[in-house]
Protein backbone atom coordinates (compact mmCIF):
# COMPACT_ATOMS: atom_id res chain seq x y z
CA UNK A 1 0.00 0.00 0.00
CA UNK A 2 1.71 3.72 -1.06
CA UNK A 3 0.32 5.30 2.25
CA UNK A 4 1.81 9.09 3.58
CA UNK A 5 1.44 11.54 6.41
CA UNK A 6 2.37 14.79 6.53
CA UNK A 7 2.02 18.20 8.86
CA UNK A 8 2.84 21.31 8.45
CA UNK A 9 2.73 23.74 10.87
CA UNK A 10 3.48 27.79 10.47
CA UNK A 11 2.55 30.94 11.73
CA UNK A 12 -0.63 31.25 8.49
CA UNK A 13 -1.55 27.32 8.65
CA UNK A 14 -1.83 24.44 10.86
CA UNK A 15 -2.23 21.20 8.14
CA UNK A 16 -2.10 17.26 8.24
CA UNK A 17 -2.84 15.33 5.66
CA UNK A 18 -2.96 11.06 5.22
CA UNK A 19 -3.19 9.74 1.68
CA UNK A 20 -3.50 6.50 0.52
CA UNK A 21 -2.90 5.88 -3.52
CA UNK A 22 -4.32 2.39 -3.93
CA UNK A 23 -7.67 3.29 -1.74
CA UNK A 24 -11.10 3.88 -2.75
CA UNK A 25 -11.66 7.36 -3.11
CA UNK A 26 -12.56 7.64 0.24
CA UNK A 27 -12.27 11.23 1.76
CA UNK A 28 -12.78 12.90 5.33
CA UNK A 29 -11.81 17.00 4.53
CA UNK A 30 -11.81 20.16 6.48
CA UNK A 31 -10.40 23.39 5.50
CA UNK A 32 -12.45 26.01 6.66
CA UNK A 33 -13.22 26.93 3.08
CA UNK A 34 -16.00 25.08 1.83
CA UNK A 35 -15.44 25.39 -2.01
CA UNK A 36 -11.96 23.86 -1.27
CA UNK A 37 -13.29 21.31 0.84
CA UNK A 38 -16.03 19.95 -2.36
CA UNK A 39 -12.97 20.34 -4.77
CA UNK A 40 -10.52 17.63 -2.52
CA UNK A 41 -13.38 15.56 -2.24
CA UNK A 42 -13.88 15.67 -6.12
CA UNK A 43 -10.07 14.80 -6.32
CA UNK A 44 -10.42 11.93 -3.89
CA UNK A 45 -12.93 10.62 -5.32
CA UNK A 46 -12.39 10.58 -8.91
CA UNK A 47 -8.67 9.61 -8.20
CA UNK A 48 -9.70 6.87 -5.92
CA UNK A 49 -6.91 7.81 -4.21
CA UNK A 50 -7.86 7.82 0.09
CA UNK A 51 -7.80 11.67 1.68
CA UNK A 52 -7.92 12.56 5.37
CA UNK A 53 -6.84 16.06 5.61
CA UNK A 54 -7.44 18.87 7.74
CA UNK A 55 -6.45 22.61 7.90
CA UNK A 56 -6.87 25.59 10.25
CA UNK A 57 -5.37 28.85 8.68
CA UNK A 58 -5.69 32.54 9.23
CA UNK A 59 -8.86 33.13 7.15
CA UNK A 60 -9.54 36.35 9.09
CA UNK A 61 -6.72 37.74 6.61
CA UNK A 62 -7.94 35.84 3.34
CA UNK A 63 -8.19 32.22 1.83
CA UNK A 64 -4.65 32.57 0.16
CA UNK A 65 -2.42 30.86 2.88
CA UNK A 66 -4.51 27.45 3.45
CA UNK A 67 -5.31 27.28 -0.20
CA UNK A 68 -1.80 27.43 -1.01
CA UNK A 69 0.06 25.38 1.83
CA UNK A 70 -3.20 22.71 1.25
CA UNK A 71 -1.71 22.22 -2.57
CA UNK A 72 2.04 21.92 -0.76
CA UNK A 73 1.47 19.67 1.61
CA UNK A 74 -1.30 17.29 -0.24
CA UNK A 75 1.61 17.07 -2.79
CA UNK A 76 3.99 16.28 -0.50
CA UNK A 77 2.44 13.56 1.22
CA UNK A 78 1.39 12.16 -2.60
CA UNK A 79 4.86 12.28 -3.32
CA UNK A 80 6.37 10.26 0.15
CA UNK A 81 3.45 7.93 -0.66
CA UNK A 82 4.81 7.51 -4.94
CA UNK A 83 8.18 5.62 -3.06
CA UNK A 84 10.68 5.16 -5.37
CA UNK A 85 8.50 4.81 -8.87
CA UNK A 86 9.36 1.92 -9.53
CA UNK A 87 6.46 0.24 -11.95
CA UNK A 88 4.06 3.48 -12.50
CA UNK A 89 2.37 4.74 -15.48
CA UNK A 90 4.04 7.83 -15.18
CA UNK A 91 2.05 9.44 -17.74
CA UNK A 92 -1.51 10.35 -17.33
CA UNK A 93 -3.97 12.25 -19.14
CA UNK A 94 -7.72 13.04 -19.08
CA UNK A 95 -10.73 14.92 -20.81
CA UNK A 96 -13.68 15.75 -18.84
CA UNK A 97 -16.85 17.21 -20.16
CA UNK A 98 -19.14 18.88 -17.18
CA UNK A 99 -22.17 20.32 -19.35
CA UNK A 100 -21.27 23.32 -21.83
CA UNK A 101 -17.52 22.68 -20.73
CA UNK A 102 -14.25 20.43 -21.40
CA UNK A 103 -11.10 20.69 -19.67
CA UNK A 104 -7.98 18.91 -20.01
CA UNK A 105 -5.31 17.68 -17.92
CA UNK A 106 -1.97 16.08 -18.89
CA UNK A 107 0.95 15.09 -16.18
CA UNK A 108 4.29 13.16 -16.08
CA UNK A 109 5.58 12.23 -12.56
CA UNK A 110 8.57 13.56 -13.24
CA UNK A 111 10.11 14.79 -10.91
CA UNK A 112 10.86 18.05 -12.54
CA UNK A 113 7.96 20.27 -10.98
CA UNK A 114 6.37 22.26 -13.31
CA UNK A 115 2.81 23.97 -14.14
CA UNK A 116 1.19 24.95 -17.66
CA UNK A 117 -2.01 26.56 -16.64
CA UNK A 118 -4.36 27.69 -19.16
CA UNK A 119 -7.46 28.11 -17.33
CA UNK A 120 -9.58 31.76 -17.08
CA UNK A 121 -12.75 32.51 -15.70
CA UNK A 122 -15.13 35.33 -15.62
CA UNK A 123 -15.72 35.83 -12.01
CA UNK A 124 -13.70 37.04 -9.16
CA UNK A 125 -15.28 35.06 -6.37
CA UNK A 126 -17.01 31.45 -6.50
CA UNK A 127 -18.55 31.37 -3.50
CA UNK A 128 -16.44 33.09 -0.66
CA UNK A 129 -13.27 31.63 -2.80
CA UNK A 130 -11.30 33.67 -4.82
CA UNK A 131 -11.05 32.42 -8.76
CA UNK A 132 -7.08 33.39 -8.67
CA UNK A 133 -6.59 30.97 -5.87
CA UNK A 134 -7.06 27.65 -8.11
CA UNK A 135 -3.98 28.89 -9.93
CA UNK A 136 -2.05 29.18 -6.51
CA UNK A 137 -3.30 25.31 -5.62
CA UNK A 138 -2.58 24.03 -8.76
CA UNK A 139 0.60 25.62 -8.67
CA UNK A 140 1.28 24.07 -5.41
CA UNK A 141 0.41 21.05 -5.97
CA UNK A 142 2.47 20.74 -8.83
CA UNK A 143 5.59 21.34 -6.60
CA UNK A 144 4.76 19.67 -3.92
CA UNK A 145 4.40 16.43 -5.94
CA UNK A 146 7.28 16.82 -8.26
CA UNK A 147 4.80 16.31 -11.33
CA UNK A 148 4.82 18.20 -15.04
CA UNK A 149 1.28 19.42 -14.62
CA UNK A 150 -0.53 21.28 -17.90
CA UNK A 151 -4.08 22.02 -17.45
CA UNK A 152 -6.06 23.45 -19.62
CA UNK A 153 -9.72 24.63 -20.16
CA UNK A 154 -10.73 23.91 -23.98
CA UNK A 155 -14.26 26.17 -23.72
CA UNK A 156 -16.86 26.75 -21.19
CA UNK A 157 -19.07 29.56 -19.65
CA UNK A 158 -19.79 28.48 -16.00
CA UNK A 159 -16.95 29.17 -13.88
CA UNK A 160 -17.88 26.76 -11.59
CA UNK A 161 -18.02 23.62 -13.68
CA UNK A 162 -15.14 24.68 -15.36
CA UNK A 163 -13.05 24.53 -12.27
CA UNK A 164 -14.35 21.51 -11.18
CA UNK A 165 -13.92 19.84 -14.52
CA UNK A 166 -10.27 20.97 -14.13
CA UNK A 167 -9.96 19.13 -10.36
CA UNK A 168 -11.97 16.17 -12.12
CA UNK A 169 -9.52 15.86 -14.77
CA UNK A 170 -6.32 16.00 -12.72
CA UNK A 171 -8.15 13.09 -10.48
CA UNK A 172 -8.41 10.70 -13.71
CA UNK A 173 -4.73 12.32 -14.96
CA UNK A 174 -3.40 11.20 -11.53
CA UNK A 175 -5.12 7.67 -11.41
CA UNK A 176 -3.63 6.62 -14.67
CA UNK A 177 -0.33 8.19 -14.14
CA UNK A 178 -0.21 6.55 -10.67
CA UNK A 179 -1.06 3.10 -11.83
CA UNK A 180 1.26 0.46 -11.58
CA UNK A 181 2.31 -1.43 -15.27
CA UNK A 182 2.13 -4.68 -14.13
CA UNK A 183 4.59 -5.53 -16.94
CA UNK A 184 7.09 -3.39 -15.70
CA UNK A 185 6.48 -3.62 -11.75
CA UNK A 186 10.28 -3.45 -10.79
CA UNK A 187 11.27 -0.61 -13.42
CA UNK A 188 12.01 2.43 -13.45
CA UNK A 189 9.96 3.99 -16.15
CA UNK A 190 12.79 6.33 -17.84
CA UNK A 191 15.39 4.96 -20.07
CA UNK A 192 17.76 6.87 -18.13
CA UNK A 193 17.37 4.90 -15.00
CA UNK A 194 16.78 8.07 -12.79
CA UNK A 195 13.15 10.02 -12.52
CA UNK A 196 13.96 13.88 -11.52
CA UNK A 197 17.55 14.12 -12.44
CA UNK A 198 17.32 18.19 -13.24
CA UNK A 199 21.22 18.18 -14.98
CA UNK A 200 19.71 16.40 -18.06
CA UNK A 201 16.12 17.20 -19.02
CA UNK A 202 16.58 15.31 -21.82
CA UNK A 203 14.28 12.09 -21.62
């Protein structure tokens, strides 16, 4: 079982998080922010990948702090719970249609962080969240994980299933990326024998 725990603790957030990657999309979440909250449990759930997290920030100031450090340290644990990578997928990509909207997501556990983000809405606020925060999660996330992350929003006119089409489709990215080939269960799945090796980007 690829099981993690993490906690971070800081003067903006106080966060643990468990994740198991061969679960059952089982999630228990608290963040204070509700629209964050439905969004992990989308992840979870479409991922099938087991979430217990919980987060008390200072959301007196804004939603900016826990939204962020929530992406860093639910990458983080993801990443302790990957091991060594021995046997994944590593690639992983999805399409999800949510009504008038399609979004796509593309990753490679890579080791080499990066974001592409390609995602705009036409609202400041969903909810009590801000829009510009997803960016900041994704972001995060991204990091935290050591994942090549590109998402991107092909068309669409309601903000919020756009952004949830976006969480839905890094779920199903993740769950194929994570899976293990059982025809290569012992190997590393880069032909130079080393997955995050940032002196040669070459493949």
């Amino acid at each position: 079982m690829r099981i993690a725990t993490r906690e971070r603790n800081t003067k903006e957030t106080e966060i643990s998080v468990s994740v198991n990657l061969d679960g059952q999309g089982i999630y228990d979440v608290e963040t204070g922010i509700g629209f964050l909250d439905h969004m992990m449990e989308q992840l979870s759930r479409h991922s099938l990948i087991d979430i217990t997290l919980r987060a008390k920030g200072d959301l007196h100031i804004d939603y900016h702090h826990t939204v962020e450090d929530v992406g860093i340290i639910l990458g983080q644990a993801m990443k302790d719970a990957m091991g060594d990578l021995r046997g994944i997928t590593r690639y992983g990509n999805a399409i999800i249609p949510m009504d008038e909207c399609s979004t796509r997501a593309s990753i490679d556990i890579s080791g080499r962080p990066f974001l592409v983000w390609k995602v705009n809405f036409t609202r400041d606020k969903l909810g009590e969240m801000d829009t510009e925060l997803f960016q900041e999660w994704f972001r995060a996330f991204a990091f935290g994980a050591g994942i090549t992350l590109h998402v991107e929003n092909m068309y669409g006119e309601n903000n919020h299933h756009i952004i949830e089409s976006s969480y839905k489709a890094l779920a199903r990215a993740l769950r194929q990326a994570l899976d293990v080939d059982p025809r290569k269960a012992d190997a590393l799945p880069s032909t130079k024998g080393v997955i995050g090796d940032k002196s040669d980007l070459a493949k």
